[in-house]
N, C-alpha and C. Protein backbone atom coordinates (compact mmCIF):
# COMPACT_ATOMS: atom_id res chain seq x y z
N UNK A 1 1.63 7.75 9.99
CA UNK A 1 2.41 7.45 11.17
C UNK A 1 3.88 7.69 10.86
N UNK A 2 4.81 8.19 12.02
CA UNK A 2 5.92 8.71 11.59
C UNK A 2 7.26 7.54 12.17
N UNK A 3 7.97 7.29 11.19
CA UNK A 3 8.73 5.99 11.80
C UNK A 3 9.57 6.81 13.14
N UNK A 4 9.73 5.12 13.99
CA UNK A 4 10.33 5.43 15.23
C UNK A 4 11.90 5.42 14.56
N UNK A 5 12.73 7.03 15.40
CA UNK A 5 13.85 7.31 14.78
C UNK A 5 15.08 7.22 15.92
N UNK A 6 14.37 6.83 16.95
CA UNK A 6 15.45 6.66 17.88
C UNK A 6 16.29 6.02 18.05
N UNK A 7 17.53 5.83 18.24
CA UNK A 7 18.41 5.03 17.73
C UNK A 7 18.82 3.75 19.25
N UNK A 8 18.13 4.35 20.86
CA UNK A 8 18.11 3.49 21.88
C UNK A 8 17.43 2.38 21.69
N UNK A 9 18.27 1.09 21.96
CA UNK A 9 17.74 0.13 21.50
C UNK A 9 17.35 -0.36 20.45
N UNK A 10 18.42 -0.10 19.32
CA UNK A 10 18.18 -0.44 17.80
C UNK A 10 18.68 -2.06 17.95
N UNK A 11 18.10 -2.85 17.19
CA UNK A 11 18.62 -4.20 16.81
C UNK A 11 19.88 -4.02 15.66
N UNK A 12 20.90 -5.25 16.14
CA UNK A 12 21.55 -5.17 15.53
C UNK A 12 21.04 -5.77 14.05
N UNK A 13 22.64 -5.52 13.34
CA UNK A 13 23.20 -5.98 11.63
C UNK A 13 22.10 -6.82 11.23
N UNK A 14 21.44 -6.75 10.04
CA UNK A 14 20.38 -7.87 9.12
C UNK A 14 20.79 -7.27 7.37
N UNK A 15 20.81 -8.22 7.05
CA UNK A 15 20.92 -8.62 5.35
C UNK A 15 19.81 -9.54 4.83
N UNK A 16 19.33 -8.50 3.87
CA UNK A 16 18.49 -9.46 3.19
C UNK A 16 18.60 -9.30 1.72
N UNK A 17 17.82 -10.09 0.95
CA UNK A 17 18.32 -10.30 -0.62
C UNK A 17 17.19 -10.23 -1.43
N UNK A 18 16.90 -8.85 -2.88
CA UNK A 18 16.23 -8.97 -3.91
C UNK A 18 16.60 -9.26 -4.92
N UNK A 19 16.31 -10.37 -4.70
CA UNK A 19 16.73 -11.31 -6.08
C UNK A 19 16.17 -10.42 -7.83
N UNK A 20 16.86 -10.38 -8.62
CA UNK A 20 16.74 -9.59 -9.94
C UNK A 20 16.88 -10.86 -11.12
N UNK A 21 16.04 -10.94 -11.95
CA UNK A 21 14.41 -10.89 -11.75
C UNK A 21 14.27 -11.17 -10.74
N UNK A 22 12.87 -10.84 -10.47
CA UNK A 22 12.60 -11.82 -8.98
C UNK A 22 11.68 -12.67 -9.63
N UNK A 23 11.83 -13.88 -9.06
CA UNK A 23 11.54 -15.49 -8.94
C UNK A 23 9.42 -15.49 -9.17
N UNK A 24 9.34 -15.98 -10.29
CA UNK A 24 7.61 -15.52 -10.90
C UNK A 24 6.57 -16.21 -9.77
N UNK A 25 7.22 -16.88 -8.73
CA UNK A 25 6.16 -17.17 -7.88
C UNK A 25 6.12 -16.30 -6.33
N UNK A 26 7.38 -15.74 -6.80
CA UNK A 26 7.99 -14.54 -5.02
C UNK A 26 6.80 -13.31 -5.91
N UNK A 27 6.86 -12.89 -6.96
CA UNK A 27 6.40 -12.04 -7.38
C UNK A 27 4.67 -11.87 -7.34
N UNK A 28 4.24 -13.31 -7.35
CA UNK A 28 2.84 -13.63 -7.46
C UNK A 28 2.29 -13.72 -5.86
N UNK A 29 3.32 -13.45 -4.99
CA UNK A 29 2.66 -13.53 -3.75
C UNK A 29 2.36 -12.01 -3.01
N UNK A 30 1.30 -12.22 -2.05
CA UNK A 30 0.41 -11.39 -1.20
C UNK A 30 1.73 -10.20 -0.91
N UNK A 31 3.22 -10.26 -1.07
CA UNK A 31 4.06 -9.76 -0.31
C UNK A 31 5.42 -10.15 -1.22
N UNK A 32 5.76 -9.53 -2.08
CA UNK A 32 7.42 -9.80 -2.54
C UNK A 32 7.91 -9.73 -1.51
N UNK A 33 8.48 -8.94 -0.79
CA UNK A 33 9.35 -8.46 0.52
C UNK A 33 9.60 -9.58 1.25
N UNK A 34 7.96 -9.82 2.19
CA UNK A 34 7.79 -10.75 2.95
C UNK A 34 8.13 -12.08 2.40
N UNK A 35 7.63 -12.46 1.47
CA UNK A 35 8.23 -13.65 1.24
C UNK A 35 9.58 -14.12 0.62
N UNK A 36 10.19 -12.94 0.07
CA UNK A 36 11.70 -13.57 0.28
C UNK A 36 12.58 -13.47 1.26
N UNK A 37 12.20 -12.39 2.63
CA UNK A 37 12.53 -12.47 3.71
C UNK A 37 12.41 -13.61 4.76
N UNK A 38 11.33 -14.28 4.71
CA UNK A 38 11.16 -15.58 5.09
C UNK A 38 11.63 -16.42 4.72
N UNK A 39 12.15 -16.77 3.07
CA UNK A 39 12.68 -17.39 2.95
C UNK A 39 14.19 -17.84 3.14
N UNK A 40 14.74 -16.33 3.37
CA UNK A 40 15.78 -16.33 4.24
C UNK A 40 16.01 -16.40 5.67
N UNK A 41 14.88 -17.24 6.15
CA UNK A 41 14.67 -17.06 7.55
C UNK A 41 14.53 -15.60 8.47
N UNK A 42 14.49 -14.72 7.77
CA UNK A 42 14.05 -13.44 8.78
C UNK A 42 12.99 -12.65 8.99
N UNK A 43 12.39 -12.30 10.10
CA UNK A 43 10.91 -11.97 10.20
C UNK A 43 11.03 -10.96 9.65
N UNK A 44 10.04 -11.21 8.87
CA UNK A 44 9.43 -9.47 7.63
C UNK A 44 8.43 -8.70 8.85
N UNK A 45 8.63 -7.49 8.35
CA UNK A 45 7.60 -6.72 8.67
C UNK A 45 7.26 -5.56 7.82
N UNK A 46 6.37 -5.13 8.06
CA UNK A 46 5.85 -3.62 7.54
C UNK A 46 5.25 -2.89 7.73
N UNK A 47 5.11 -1.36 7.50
CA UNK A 47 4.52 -0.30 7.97
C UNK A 47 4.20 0.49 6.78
N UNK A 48 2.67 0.70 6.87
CA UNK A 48 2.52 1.37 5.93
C UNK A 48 2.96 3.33 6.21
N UNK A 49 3.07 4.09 5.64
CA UNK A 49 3.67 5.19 6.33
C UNK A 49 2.70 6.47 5.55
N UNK A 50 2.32 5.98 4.58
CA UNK A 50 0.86 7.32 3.91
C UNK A 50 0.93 6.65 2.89
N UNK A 51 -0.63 7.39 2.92
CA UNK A 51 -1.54 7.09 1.30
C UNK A 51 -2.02 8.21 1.16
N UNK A 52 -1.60 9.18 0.17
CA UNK A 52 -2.69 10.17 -0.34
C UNK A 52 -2.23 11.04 -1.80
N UNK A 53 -2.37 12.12 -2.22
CA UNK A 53 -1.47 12.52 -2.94
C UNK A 53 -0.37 13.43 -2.71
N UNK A 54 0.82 13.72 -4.07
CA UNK A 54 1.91 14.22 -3.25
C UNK A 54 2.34 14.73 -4.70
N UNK A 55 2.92 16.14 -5.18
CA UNK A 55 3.63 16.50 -5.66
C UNK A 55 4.74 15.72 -7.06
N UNK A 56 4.52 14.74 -8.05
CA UNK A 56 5.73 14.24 -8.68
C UNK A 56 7.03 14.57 -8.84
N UNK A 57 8.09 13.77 -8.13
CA UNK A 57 9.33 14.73 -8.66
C UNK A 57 9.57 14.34 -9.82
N UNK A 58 10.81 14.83 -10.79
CA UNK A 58 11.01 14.64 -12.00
C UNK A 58 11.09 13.86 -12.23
N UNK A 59 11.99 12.65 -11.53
CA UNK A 59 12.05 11.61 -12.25
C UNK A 59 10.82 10.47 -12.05
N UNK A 60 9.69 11.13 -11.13
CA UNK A 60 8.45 10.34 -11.10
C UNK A 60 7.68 10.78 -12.53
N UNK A 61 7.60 11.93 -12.49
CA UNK A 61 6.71 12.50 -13.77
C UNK A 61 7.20 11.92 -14.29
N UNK A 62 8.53 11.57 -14.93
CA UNK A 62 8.77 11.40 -16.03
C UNK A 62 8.31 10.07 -16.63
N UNK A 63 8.51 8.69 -15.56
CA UNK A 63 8.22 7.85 -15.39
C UNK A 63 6.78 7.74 -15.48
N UNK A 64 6.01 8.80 -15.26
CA UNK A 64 4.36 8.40 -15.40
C UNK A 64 3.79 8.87 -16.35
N UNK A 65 4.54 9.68 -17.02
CA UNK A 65 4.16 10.55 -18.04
C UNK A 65 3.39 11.85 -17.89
N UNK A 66 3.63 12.30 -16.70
CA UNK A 66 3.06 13.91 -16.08
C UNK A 66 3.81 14.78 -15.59
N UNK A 67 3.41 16.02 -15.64
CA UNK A 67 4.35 17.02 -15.62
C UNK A 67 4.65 17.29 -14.25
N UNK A 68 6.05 17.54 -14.19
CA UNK A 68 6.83 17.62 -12.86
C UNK A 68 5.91 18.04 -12.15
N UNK A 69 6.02 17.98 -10.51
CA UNK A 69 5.37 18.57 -9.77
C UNK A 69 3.59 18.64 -9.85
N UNK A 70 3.00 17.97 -10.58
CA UNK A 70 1.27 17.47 -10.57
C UNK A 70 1.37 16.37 -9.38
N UNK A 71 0.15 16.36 -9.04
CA UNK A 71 -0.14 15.24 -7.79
C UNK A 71 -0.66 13.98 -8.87
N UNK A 72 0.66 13.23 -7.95
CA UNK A 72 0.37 11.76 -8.40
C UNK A 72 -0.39 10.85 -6.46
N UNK A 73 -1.46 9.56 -6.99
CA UNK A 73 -1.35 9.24 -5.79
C UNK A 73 -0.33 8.51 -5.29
N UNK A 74 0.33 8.56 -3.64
CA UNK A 74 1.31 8.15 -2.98
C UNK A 74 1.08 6.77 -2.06
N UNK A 75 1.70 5.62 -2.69
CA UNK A 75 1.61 4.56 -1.51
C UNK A 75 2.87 4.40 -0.25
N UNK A 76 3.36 4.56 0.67
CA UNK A 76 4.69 4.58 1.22
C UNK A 76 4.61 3.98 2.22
N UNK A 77 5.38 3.14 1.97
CA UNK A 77 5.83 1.94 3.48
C UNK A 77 7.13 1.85 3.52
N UNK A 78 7.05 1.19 5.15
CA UNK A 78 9.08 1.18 5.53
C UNK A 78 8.47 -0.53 5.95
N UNK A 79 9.73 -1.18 5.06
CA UNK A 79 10.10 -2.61 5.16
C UNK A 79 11.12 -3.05 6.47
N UNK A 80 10.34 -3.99 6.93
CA UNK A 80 11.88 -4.30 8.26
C UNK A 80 11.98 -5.51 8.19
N UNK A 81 12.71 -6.00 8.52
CA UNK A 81 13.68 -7.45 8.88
C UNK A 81 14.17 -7.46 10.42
N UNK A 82 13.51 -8.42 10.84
CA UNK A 82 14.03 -8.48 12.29
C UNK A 82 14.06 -7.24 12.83
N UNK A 83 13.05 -6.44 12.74
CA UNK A 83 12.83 -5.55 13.55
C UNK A 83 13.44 -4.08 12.90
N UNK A 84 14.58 -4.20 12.26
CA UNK A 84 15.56 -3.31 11.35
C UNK A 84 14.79 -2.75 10.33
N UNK A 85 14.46 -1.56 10.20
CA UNK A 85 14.55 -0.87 8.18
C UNK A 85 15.58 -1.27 7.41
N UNK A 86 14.89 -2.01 6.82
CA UNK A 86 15.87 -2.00 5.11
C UNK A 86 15.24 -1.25 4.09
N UNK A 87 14.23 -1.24 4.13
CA UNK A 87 13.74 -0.38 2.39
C UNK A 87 12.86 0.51 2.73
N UNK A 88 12.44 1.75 2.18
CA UNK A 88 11.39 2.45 2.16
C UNK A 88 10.81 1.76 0.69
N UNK A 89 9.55 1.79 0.23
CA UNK A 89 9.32 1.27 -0.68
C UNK A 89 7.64 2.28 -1.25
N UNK A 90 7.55 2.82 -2.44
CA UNK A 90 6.83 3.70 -2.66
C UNK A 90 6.50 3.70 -3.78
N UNK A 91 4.69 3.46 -4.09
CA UNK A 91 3.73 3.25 -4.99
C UNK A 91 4.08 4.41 -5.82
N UNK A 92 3.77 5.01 -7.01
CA UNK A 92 3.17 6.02 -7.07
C UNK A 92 2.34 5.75 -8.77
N UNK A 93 0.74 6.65 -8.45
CA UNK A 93 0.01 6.29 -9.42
C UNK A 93 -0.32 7.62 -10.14
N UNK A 94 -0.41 7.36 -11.60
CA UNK A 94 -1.59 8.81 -12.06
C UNK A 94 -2.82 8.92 -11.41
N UNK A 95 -3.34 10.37 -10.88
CA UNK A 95 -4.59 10.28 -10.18
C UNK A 95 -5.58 9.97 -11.43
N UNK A 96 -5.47 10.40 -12.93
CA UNK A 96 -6.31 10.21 -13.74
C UNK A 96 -7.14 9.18 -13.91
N UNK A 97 -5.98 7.88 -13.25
CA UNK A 97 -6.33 6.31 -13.70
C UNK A 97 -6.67 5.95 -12.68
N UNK A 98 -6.28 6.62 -11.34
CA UNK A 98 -6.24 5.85 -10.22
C UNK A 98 -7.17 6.44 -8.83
N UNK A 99 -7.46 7.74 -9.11
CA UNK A 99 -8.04 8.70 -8.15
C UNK A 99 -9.37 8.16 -8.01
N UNK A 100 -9.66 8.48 -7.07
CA UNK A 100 -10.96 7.49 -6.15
C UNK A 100 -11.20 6.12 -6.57
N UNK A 101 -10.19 5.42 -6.67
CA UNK A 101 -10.31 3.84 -6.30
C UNK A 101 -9.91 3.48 -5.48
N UNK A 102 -10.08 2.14 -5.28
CA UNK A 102 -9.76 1.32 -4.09
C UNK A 102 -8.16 1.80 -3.66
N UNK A 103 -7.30 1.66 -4.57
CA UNK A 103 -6.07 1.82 -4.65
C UNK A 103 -5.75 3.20 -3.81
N UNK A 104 -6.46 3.94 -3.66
CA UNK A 104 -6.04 5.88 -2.61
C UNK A 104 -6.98 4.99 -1.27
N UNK A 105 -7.44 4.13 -0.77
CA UNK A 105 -8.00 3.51 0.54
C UNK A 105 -6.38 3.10 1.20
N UNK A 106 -6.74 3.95 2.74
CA UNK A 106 -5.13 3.50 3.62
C UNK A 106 -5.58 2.07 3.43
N UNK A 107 -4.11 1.69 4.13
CA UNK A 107 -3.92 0.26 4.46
C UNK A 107 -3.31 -0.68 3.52
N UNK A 108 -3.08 -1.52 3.61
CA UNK A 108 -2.82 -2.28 2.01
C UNK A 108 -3.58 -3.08 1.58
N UNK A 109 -3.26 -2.73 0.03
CA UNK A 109 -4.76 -3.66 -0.43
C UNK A 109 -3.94 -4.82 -0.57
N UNK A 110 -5.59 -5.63 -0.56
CA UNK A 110 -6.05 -7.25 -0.56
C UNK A 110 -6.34 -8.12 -1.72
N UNK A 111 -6.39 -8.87 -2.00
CA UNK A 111 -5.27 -9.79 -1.85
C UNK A 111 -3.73 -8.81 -2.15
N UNK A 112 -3.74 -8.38 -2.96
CA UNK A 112 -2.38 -8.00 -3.63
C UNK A 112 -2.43 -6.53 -4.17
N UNK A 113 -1.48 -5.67 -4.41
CA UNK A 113 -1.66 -4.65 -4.96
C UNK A 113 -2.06 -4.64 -6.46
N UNK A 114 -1.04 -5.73 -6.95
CA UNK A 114 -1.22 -6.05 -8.30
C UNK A 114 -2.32 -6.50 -8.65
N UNK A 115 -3.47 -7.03 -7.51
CA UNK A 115 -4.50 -7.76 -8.08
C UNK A 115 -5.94 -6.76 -7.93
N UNK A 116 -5.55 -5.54 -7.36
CA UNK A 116 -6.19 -4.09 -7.09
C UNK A 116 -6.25 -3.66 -8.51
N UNK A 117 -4.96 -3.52 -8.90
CA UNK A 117 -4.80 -2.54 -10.45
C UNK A 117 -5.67 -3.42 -11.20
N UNK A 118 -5.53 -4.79 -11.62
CA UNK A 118 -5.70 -5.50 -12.47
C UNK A 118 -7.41 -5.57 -12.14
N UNK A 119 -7.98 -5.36 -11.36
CA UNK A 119 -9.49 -5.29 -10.76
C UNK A 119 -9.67 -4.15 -11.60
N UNK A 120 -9.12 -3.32 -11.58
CA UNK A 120 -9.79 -2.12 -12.73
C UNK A 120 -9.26 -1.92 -14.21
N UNK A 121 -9.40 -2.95 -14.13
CA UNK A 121 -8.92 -3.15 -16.02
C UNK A 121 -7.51 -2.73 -16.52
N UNK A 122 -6.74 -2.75 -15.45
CA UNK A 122 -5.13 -2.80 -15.87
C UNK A 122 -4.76 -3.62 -16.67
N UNK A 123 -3.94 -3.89 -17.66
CA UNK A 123 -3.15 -5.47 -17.38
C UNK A 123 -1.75 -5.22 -17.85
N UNK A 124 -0.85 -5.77 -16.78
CA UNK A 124 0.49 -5.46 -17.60
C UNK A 124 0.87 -5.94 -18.46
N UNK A 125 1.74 -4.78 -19.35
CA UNK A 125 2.42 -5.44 -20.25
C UNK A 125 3.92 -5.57 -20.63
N UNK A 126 4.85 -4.69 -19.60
CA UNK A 126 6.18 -4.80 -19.41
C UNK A 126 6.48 -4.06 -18.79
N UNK A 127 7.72 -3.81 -17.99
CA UNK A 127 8.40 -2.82 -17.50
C UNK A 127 9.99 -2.63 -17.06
N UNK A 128 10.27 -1.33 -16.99
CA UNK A 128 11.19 -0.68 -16.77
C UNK A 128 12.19 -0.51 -15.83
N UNK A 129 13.04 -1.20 -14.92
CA UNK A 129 13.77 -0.68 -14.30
C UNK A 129 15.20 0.07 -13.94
N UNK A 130 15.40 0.76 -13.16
CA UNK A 130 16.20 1.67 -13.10
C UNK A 130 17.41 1.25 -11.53
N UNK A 131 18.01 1.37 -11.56
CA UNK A 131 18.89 1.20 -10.14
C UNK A 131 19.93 2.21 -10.13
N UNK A 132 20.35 2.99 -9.30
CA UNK A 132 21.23 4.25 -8.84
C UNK A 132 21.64 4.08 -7.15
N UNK A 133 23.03 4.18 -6.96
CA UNK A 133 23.33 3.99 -5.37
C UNK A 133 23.84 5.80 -5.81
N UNK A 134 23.57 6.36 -4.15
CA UNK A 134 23.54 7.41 -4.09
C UNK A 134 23.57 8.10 -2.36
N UNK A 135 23.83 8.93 -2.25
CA UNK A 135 23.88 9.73 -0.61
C UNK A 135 22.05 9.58 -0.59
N UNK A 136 21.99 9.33 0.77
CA UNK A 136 20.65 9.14 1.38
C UNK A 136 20.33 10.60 1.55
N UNK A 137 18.64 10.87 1.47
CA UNK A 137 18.54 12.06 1.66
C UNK A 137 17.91 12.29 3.94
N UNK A 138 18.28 13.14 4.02
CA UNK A 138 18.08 13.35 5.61
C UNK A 138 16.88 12.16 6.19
N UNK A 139 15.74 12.15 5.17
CA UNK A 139 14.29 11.45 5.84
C UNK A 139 14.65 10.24 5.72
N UNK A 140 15.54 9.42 4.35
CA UNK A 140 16.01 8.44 3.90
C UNK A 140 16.79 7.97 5.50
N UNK A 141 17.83 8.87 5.73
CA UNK A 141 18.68 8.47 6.84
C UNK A 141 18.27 8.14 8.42
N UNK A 142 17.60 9.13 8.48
CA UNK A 142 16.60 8.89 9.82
C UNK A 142 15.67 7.83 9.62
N UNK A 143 14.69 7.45 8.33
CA UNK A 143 13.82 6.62 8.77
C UNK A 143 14.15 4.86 8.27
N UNK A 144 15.50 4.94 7.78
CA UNK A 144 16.62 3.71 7.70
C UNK A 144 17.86 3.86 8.88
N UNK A 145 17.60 4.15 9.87
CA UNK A 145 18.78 4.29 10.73
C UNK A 145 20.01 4.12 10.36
N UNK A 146 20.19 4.74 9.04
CA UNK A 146 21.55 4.67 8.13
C UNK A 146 22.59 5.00 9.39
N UNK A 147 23.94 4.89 9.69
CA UNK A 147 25.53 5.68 10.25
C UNK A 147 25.82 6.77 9.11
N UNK A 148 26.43 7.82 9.31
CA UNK A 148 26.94 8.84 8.84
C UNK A 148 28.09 8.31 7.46
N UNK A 149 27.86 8.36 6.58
CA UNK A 149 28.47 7.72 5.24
C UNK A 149 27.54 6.64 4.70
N UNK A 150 26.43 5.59 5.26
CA UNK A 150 26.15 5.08 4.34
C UNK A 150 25.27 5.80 3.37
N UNK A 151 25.30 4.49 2.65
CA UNK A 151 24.76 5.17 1.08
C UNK A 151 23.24 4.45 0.78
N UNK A 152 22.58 4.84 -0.21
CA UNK A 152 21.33 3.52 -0.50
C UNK A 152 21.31 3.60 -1.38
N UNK A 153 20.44 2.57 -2.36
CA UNK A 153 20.52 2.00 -3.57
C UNK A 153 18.96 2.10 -4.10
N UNK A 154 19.04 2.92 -4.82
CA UNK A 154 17.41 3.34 -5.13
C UNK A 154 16.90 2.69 -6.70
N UNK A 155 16.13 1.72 -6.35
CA UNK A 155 15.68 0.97 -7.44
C UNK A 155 13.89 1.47 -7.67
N UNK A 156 14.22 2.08 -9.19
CA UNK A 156 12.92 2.74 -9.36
C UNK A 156 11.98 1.79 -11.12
N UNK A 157 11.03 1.47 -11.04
CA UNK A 157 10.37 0.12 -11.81
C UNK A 157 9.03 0.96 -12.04
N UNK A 158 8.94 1.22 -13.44
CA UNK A 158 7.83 1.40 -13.90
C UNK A 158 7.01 0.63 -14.59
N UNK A 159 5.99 0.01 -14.54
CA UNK A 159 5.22 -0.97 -14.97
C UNK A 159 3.97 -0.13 -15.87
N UNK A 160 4.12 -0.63 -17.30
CA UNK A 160 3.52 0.03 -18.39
C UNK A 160 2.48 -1.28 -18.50
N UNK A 161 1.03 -0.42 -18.80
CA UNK A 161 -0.40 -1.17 -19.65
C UNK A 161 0.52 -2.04 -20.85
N UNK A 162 -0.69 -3.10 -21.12
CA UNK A 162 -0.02 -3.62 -22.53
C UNK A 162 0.31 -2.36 -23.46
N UNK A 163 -1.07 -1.21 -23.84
CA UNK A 163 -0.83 -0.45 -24.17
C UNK A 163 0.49 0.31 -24.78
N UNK A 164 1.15 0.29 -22.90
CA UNK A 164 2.05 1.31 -22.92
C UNK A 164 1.97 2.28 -22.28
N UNK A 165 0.91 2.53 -21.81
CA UNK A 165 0.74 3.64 -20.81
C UNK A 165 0.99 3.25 -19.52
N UNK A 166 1.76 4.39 -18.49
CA UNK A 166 2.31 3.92 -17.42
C UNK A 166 1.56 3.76 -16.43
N UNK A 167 1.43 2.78 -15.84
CA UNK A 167 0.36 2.49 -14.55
C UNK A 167 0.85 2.37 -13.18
N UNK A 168 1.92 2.07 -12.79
CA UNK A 168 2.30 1.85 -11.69
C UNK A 168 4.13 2.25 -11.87
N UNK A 169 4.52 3.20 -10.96
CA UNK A 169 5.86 3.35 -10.49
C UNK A 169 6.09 3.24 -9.40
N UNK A 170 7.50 1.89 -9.04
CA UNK A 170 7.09 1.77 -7.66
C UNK A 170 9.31 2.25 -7.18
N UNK A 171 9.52 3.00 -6.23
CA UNK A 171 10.62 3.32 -5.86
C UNK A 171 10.70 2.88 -4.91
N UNK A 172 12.15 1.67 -4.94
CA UNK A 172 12.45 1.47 -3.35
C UNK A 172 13.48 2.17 -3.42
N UNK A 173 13.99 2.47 -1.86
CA UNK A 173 15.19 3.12 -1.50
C UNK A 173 15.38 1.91 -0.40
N UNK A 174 16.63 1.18 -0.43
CA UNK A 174 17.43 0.24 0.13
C UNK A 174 18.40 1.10 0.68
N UNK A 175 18.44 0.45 2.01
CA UNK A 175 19.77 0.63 2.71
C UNK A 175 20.79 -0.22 2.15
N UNK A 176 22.07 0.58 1.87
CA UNK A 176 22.93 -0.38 0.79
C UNK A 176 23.42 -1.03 1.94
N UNK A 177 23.93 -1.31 2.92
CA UNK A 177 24.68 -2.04 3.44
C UNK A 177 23.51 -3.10 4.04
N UNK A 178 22.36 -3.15 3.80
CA UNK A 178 21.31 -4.15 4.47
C UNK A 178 20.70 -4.93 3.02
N UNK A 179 21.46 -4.88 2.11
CA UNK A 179 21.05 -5.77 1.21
C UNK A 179 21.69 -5.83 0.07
N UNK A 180 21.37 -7.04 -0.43
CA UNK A 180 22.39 -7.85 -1.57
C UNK A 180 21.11 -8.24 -2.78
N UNK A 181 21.59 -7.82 -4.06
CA UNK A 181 20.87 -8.08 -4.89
C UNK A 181 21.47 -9.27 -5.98
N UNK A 182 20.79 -10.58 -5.31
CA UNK A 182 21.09 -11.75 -6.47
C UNK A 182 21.01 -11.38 -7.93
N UNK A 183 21.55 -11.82 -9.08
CA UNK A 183 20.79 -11.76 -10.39
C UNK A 183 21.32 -13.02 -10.52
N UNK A 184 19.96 -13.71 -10.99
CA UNK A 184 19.32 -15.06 -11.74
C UNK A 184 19.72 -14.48 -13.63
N UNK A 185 20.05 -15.97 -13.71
CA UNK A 185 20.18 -15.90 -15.09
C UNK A 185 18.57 -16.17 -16.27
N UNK A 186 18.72 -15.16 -16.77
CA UNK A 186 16.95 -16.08 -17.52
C UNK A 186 16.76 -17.60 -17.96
N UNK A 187 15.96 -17.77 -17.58
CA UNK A 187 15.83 -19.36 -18.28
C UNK A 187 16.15 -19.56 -19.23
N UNK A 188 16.65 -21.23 -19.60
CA UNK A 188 17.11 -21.27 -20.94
C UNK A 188 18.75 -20.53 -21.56
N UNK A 189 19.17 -18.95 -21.02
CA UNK A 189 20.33 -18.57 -21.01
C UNK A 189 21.34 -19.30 -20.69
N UNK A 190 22.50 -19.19 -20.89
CA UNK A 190 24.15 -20.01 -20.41
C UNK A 190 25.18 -19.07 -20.12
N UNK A 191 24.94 -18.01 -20.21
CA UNK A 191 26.20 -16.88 -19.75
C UNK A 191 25.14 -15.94 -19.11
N UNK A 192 26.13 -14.64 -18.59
CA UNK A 192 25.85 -13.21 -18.02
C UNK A 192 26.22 -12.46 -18.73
């Protein structure tokens, strides 16, 4: 399904906040998004936007450990707040590990995504993230009803097997002016 890009009748200004880390019980729920959007009082929503496979760009391969341009499978949804896009937000799996499982079925899986992987003998064991603000690309702009100059903030998280082998890369692209990223201090810590 192709997001609605029309700009008649857009809702106004919404801010919302991904907290860094995020909070081990926001993380353990059916919905990161959703539930820290609620907790800021604003109605979450979501759209899933495709599931199938798609081409890796470089910095996905690289992240999964496959060569540019191989089909990885694609999860892609647009996040809203009060009706607004704030994030595009996008799975992406090795088909090796992941091709004809539950995980390539549209829709979103149940209970949890994380509890999909971990159904087939995943288990994590750490991961990686990355953050870059940057010019939106045309699809970025249209399907975040960005204005002409904003920018977004592309936070890309690879989640490695205990192993070490990469199992899940997930890329959001944030509208920078629709969100604020808390950072929590680790437990136990006393400075930044």
């Amino acid at each position: 399904m192709e997001p609605d890009t029309s700009r008649a009748g857009r809702p106004g200004h919404v801010v919302v906040r991904r907290a860094l880390p995020t909070e081990p019980s926001v993380r353990a729920s059916a919905s990161l998004f959703v539930t820290e959007a609620e907790r800021q009082g604003v109605r979450a929503g979501r759209r899933m936007l495709y599931v199938g496979p798609e081409p890796a760009a470089e910095h996905i391969a690289e992240a999964l450990r496959v060569a540019p341009g191989a089909d990885v499978l694609v999860r892609r949804k647009l996040l809203l707040a009060d009706d607004v896009p704030v994030r595009i937000a996008t799975s992406y799996f090795r088909l090796d590990l992941f091709g004809g499982t539950p995980i390539c079925d549209p829709g979103f899986v149940r209970p949890t995504l994380q509890a999909g992987i971990e159904a087939l003998g995943h288990r994590f064991g750490h991961a990686e993230e990355y953050l870059l603000a940057r010019r939106p690309t045309g699809y970025e702009s249209e399907t975040l009803w960005l204005e002409e100059g904003e920018w977004v903030v592309q936070i890309v998280r690879t989640g490695h097997a205990v192993d070490g082998t990469p199992i899940h890369t997930l890329e959001t692209v944030c509208a920078a002016s629709r969100n604020i990223f808390p950072i929590t201090q680790v437990f136990g810590a006393d400075e930044f």
